[in-house]
N, C-alpha and C. Protein backbone atom coordinates (compact mmCIF):
# COMPACT_ATOMS: atom_id res chain seq x y z
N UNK A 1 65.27 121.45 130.69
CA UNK A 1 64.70 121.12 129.39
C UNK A 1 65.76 121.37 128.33
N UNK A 2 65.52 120.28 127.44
CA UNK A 2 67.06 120.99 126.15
C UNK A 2 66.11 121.58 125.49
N UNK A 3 66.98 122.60 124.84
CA UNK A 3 67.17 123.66 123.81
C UNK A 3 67.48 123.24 122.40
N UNK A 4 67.98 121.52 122.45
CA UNK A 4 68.09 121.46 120.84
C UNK A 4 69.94 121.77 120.98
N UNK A 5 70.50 122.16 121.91
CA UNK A 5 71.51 122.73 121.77
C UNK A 5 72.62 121.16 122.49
N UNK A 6 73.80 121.32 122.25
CA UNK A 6 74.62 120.52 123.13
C UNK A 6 74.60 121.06 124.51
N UNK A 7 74.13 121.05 125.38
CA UNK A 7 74.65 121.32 127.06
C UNK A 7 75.19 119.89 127.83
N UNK A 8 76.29 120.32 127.75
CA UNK A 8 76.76 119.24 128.39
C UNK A 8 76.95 118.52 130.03
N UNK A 9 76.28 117.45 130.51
CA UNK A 9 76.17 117.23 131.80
C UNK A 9 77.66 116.31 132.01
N UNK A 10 78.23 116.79 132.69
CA UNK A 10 79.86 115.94 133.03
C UNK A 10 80.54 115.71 132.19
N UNK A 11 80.40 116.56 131.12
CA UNK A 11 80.73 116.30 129.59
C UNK A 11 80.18 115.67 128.68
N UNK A 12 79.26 115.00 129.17
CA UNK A 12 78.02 114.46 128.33
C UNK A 12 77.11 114.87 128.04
N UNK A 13 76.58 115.08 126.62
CA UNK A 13 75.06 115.75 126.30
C UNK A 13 74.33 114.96 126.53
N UNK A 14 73.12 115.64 126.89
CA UNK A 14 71.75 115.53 127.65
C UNK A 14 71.19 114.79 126.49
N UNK A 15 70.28 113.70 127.01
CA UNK A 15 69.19 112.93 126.26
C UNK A 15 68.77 113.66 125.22
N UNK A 16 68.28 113.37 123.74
CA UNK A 16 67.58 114.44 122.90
C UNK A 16 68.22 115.47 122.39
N UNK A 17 69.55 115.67 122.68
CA UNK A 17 70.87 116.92 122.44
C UNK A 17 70.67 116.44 121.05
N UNK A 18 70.97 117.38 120.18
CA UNK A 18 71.62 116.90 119.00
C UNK A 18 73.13 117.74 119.09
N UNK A 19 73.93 116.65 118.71
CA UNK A 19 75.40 116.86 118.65
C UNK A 19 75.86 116.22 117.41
N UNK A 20 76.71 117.68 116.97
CA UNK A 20 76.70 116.86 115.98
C UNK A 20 78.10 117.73 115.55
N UNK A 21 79.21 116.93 114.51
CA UNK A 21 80.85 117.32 114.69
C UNK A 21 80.65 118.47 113.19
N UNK A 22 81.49 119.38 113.03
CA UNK A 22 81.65 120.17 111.94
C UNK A 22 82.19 119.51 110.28
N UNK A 23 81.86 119.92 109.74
CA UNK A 23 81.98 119.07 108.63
C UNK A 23 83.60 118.66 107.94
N UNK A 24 84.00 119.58 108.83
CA UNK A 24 85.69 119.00 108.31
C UNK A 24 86.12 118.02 109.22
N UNK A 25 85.43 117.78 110.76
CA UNK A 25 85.43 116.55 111.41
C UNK A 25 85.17 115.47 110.72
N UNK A 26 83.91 115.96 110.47
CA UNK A 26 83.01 114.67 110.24
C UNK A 26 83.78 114.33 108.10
N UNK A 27 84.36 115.39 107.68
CA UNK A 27 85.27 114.74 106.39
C UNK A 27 86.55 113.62 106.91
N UNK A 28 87.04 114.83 108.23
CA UNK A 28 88.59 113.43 108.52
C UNK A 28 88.03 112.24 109.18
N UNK A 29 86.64 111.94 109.94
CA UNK A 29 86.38 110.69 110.03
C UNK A 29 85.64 109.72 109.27
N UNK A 30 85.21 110.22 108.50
CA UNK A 30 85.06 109.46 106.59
C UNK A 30 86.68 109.13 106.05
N UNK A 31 87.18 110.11 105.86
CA UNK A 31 88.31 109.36 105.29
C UNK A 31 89.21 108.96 106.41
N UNK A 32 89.41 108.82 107.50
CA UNK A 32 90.13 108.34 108.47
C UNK A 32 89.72 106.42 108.21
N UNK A 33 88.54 106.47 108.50
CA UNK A 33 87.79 105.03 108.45
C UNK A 33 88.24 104.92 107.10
N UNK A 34 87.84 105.60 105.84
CA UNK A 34 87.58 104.35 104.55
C UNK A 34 89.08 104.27 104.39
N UNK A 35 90.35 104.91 104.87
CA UNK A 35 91.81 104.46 104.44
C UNK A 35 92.25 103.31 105.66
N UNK A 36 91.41 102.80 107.09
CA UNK A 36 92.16 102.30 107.50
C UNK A 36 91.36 101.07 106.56
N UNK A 37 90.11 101.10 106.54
CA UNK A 37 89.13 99.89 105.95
C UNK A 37 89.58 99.20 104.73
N UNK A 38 89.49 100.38 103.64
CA UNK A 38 90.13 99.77 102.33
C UNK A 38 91.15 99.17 102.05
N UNK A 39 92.57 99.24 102.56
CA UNK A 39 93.34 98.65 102.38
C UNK A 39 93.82 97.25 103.34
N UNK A 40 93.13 97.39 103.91
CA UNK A 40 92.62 96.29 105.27
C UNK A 40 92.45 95.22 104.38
N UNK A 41 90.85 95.57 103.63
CA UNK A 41 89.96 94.58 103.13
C UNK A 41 90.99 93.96 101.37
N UNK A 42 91.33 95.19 100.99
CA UNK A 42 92.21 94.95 99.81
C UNK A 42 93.27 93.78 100.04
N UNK A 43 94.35 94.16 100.97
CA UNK A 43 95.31 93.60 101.49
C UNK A 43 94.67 91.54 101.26
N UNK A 44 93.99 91.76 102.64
CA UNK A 44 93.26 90.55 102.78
C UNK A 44 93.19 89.72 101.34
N UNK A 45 92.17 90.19 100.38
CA UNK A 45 91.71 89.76 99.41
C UNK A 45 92.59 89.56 98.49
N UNK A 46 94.25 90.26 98.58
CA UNK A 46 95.13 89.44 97.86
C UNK A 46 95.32 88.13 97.92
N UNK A 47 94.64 87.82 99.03
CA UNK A 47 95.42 85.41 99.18
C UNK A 47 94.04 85.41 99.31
N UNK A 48 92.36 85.98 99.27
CA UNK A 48 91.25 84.96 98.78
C UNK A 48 90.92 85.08 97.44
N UNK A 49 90.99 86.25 97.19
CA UNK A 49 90.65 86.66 95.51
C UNK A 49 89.08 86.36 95.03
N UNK A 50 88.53 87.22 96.60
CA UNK A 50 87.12 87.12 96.42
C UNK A 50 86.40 88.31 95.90
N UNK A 51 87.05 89.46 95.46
CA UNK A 51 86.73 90.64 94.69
C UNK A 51 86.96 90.77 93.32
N UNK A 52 88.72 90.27 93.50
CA UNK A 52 88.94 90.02 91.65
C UNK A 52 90.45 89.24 91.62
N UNK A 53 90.97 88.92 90.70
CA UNK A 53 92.08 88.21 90.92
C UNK A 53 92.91 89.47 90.58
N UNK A 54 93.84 89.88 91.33
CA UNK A 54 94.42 90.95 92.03
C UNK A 54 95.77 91.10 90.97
N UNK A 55 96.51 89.91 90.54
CA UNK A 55 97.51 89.77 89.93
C UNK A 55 97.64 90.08 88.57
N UNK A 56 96.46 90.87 87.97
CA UNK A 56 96.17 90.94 86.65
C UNK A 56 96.64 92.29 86.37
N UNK A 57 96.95 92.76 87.35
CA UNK A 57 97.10 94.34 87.88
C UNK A 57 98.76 95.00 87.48
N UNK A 58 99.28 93.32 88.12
CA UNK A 58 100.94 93.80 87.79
C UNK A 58 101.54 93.79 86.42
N UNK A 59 102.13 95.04 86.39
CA UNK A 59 102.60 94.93 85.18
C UNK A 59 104.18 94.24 84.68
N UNK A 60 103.74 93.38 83.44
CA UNK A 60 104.48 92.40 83.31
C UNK A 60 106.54 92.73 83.37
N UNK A 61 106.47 94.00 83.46
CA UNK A 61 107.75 94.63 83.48
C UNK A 61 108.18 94.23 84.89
N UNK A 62 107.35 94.32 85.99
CA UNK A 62 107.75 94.32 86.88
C UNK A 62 107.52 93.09 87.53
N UNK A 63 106.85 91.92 86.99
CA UNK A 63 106.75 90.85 87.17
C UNK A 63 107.93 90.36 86.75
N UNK A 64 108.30 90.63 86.02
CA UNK A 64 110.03 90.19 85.07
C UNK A 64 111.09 90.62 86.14
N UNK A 65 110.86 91.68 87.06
CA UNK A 65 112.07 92.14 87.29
C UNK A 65 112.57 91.19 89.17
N UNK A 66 110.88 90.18 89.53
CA UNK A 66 110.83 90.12 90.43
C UNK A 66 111.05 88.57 90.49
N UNK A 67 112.06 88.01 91.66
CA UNK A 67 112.88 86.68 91.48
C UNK A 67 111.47 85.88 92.16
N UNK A 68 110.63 86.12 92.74
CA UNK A 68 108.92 85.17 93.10
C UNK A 68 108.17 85.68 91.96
N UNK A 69 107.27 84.37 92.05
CA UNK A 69 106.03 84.69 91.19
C UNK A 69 105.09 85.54 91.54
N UNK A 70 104.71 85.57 89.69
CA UNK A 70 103.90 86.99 90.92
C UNK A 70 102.49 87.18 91.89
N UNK A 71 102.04 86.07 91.92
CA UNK A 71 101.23 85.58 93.09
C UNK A 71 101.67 86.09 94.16
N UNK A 72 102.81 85.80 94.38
CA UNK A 72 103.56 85.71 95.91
C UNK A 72 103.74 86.97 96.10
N UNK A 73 104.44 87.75 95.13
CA UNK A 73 104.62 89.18 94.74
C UNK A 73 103.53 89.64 95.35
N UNK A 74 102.18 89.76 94.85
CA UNK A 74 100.79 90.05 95.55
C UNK A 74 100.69 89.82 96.38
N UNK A 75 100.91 88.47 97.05
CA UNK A 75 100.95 88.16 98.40
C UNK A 75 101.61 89.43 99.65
N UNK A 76 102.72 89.76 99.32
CA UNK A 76 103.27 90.79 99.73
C UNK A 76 103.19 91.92 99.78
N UNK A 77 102.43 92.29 98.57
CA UNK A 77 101.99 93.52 98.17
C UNK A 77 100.41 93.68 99.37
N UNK A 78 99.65 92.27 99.61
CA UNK A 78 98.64 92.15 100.30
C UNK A 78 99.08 92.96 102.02
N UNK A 79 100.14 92.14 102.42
CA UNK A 79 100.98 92.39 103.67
C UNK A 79 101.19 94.21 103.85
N UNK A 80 101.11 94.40 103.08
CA UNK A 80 102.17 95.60 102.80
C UNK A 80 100.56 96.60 103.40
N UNK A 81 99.53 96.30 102.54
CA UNK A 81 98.51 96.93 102.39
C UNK A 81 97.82 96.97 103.79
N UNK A 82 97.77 95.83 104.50
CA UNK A 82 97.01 95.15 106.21
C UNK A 82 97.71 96.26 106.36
N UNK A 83 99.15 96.07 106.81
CA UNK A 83 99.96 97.05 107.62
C UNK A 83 99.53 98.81 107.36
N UNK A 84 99.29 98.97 105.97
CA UNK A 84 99.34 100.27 105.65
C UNK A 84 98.29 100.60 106.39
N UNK A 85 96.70 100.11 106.16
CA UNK A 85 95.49 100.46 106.90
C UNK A 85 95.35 100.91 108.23
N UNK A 86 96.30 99.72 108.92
CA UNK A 86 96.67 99.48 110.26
C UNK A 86 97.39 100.70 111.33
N UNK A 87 98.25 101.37 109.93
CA UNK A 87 98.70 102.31 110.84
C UNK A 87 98.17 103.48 110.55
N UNK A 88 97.26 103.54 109.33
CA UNK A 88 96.04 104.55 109.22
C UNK A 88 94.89 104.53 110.33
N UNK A 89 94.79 103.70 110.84
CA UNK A 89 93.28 103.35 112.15
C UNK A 89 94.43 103.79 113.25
N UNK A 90 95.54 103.44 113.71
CA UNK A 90 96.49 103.92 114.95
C UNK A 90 96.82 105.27 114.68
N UNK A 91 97.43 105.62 113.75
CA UNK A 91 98.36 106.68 113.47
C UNK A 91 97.96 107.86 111.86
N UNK A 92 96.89 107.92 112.33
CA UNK A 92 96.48 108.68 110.73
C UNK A 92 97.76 109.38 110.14
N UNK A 93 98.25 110.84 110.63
CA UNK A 93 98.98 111.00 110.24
C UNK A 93 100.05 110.96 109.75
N UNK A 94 100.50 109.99 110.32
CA UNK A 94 101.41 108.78 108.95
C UNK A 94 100.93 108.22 108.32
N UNK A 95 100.06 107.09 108.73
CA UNK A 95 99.84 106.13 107.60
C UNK A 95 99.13 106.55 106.57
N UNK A 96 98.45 107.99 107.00
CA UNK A 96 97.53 108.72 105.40
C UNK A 96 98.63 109.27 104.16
N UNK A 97 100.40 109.24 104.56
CA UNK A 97 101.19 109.35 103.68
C UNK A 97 101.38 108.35 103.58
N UNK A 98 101.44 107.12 104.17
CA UNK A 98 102.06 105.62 103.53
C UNK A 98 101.20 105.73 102.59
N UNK A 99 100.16 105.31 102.42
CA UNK A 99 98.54 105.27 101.42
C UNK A 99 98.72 106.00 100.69
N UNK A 100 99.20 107.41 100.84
CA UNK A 100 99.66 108.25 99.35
C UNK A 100 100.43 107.73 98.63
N UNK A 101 101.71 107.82 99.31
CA UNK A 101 103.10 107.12 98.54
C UNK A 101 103.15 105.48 97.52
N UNK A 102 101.83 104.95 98.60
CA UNK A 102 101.58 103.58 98.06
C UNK A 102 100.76 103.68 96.92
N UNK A 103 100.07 104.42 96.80
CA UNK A 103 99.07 104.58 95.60
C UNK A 103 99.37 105.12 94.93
N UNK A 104 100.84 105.98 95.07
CA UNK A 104 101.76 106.61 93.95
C UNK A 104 101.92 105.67 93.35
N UNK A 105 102.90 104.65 93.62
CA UNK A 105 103.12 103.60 93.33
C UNK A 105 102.53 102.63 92.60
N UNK A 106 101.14 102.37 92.88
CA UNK A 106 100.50 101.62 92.20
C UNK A 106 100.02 102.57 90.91
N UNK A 107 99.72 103.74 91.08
CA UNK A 107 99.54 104.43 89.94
C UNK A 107 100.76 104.08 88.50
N UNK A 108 101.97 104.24 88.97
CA UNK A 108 103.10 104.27 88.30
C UNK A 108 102.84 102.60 87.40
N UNK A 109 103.07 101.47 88.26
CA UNK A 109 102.52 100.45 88.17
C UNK A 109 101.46 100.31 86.64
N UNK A 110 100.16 100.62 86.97
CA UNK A 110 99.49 100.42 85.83
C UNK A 110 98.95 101.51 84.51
N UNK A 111 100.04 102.69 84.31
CA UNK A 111 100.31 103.32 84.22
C UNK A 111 101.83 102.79 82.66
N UNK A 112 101.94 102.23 83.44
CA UNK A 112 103.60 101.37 82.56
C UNK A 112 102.70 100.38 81.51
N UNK A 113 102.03 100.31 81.35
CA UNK A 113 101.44 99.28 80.46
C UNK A 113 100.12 99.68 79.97
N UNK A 114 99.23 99.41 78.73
CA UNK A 114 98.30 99.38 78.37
C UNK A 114 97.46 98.37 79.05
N UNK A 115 95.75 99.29 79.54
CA UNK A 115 94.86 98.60 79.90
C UNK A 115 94.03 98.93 81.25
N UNK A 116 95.04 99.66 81.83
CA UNK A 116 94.00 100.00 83.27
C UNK A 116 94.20 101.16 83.42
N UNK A 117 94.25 102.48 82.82
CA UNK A 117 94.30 103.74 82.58
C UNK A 117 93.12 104.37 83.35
N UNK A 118 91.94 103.81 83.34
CA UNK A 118 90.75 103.96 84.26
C UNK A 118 91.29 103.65 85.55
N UNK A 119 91.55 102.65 86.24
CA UNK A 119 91.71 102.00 87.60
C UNK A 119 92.86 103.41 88.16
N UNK A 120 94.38 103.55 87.23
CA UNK A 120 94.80 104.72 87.43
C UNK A 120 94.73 106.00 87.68
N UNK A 121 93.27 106.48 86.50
CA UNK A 121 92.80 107.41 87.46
C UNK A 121 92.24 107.37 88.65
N UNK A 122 91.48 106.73 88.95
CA UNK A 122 90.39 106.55 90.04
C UNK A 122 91.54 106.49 91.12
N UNK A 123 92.82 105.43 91.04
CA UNK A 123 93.57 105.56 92.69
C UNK A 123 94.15 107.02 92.41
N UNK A 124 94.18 108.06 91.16
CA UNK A 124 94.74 109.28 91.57
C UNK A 124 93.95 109.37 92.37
N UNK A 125 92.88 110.04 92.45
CA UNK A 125 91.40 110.71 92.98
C UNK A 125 91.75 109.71 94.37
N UNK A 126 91.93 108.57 94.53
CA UNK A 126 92.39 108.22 95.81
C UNK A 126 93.46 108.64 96.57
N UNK A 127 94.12 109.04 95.88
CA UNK A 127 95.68 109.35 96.17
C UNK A 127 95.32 111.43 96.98
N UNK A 128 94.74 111.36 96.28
CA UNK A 128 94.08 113.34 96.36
C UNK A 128 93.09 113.28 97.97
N UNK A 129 91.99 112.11 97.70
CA UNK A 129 91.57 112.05 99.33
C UNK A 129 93.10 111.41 100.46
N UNK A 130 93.52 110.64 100.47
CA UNK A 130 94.45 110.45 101.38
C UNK A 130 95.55 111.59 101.79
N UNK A 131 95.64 112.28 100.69
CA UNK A 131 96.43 113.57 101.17
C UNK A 131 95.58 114.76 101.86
N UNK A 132 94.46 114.83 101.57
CA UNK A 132 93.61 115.67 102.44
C UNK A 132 93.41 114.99 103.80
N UNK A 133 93.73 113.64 104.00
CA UNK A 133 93.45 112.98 105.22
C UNK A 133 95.04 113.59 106.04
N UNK A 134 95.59 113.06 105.51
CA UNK A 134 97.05 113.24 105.95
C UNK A 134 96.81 114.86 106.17
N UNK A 135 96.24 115.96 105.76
CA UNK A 135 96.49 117.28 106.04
C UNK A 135 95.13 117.78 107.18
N UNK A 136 94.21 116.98 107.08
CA UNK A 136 93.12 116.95 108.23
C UNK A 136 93.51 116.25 109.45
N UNK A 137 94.16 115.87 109.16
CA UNK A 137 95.04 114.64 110.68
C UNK A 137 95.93 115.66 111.33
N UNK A 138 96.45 116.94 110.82
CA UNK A 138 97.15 117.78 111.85
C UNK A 138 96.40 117.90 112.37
N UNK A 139 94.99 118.38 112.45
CA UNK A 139 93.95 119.35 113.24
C UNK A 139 93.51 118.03 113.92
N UNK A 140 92.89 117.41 113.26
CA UNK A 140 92.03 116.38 114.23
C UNK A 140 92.64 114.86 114.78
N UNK A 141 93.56 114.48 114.67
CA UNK A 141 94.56 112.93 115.41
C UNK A 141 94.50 113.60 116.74
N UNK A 142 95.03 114.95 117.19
CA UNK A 142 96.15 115.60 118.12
C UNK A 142 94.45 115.70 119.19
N UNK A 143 93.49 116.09 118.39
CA UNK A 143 92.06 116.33 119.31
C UNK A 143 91.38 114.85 119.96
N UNK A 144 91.99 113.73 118.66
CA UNK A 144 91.25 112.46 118.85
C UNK A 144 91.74 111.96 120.39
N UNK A 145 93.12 112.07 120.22
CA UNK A 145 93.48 112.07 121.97
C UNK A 145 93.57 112.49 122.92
N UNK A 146 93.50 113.72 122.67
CA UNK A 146 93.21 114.69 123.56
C UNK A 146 92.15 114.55 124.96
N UNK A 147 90.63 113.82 123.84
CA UNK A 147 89.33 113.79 124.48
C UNK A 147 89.47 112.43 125.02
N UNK A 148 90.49 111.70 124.49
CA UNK A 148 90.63 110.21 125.24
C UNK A 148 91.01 109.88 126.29
C-alpha cells in the first residue's frame, strides 16, 4: 500500500506516489525550458514578424555602423537567437551564459537611444534569471545525465 511517500519499484514510483522535485529543481527546470523556448520562438519571429516588427528595436547608431540593412541585420540577430536557445535545451550551462551575454547586449543596444528604457529593464530582470540558470545548471545539468 503507498504511504503518500515516493517508494520506488525498479526505480519507479508506485501508482498514486506523489513525487515531486525540490523547489530549486523544479526553479532550474522553469528556467531551463523558458531560456531554451524564448529565444527559439524570438529568433524565429525575426523573418515572420508575427509578435512585433523586431527591427524597431535597433538602434539607429548601430544600424549606421552595419554594411546590410537592417532587416537582414535582424535576420541574423534571429539566427544568433535559434542557436542561443538551442544550446540552452542541450547544454544549459553554457548556453544560460550565451543568453546572459546576449541580453547584455541587447540591453546596451536599447539603452543607446531614447524610447525602450522599459523593454531594457525587463531583459535586465531577464538577464538576472539566466544567470541564476547558468548557476543552478552546476547542481542540476551534471544530475540531468546522470539519471539518463
Amino acid at each position: 500500500m503507498s504511504t503518500g511517500h515516493a517508494e520506488p519499484l525498479g526505480g519507479f514510483p508506485m501508482a498514486g506516489d506523489t513525487v515531486a522535485a525540490t523547489p530549486a529543481r523544479q526553479a532550474y527546470q522553469i528556467l531551463h525550458f523558458a531560456f531554451a523556448a524564448a529565444p527559439i520562438i524570438a529568433g524565429i519571429d525575426k523573418f515572420t514578424h508575427l509578435l512585433v516588427n523586431w527591427d524597431q528595436y535597433l538602434a539607429p547608431w548601430i544600424a549606421g555602423l552595419s554594411p546590410i540593412s537592417p532587416h537582414a541585420l535582424m535576420q541574423i540577430v534571429g539566427i544568433v537567437e535559434i542557436v542561443a536557445g538551442l544550446i540552452v535545451a542541450f547544454k544549459p550551462r553554457i548556453g544560460a551564459w550565451i543568453v546572459f551575454a546576449w541580453l547584455w547586449g541587447i540591453i546596451v543596444n536599447l539603452i543607446s537611444y531614447p524610447g525602450y528604457y522599459d523593454i531594457a529593464l525587463r531583459d535586465f530582470g531577464l538577464s538576472l534569471a539566466a544567470l541564476a540558470l547558468a548557476r543552478l545548471s552546476l547542481d542540476f545539468e551534471s544530475q540531468s545525465r546522470a539519471s539518463s
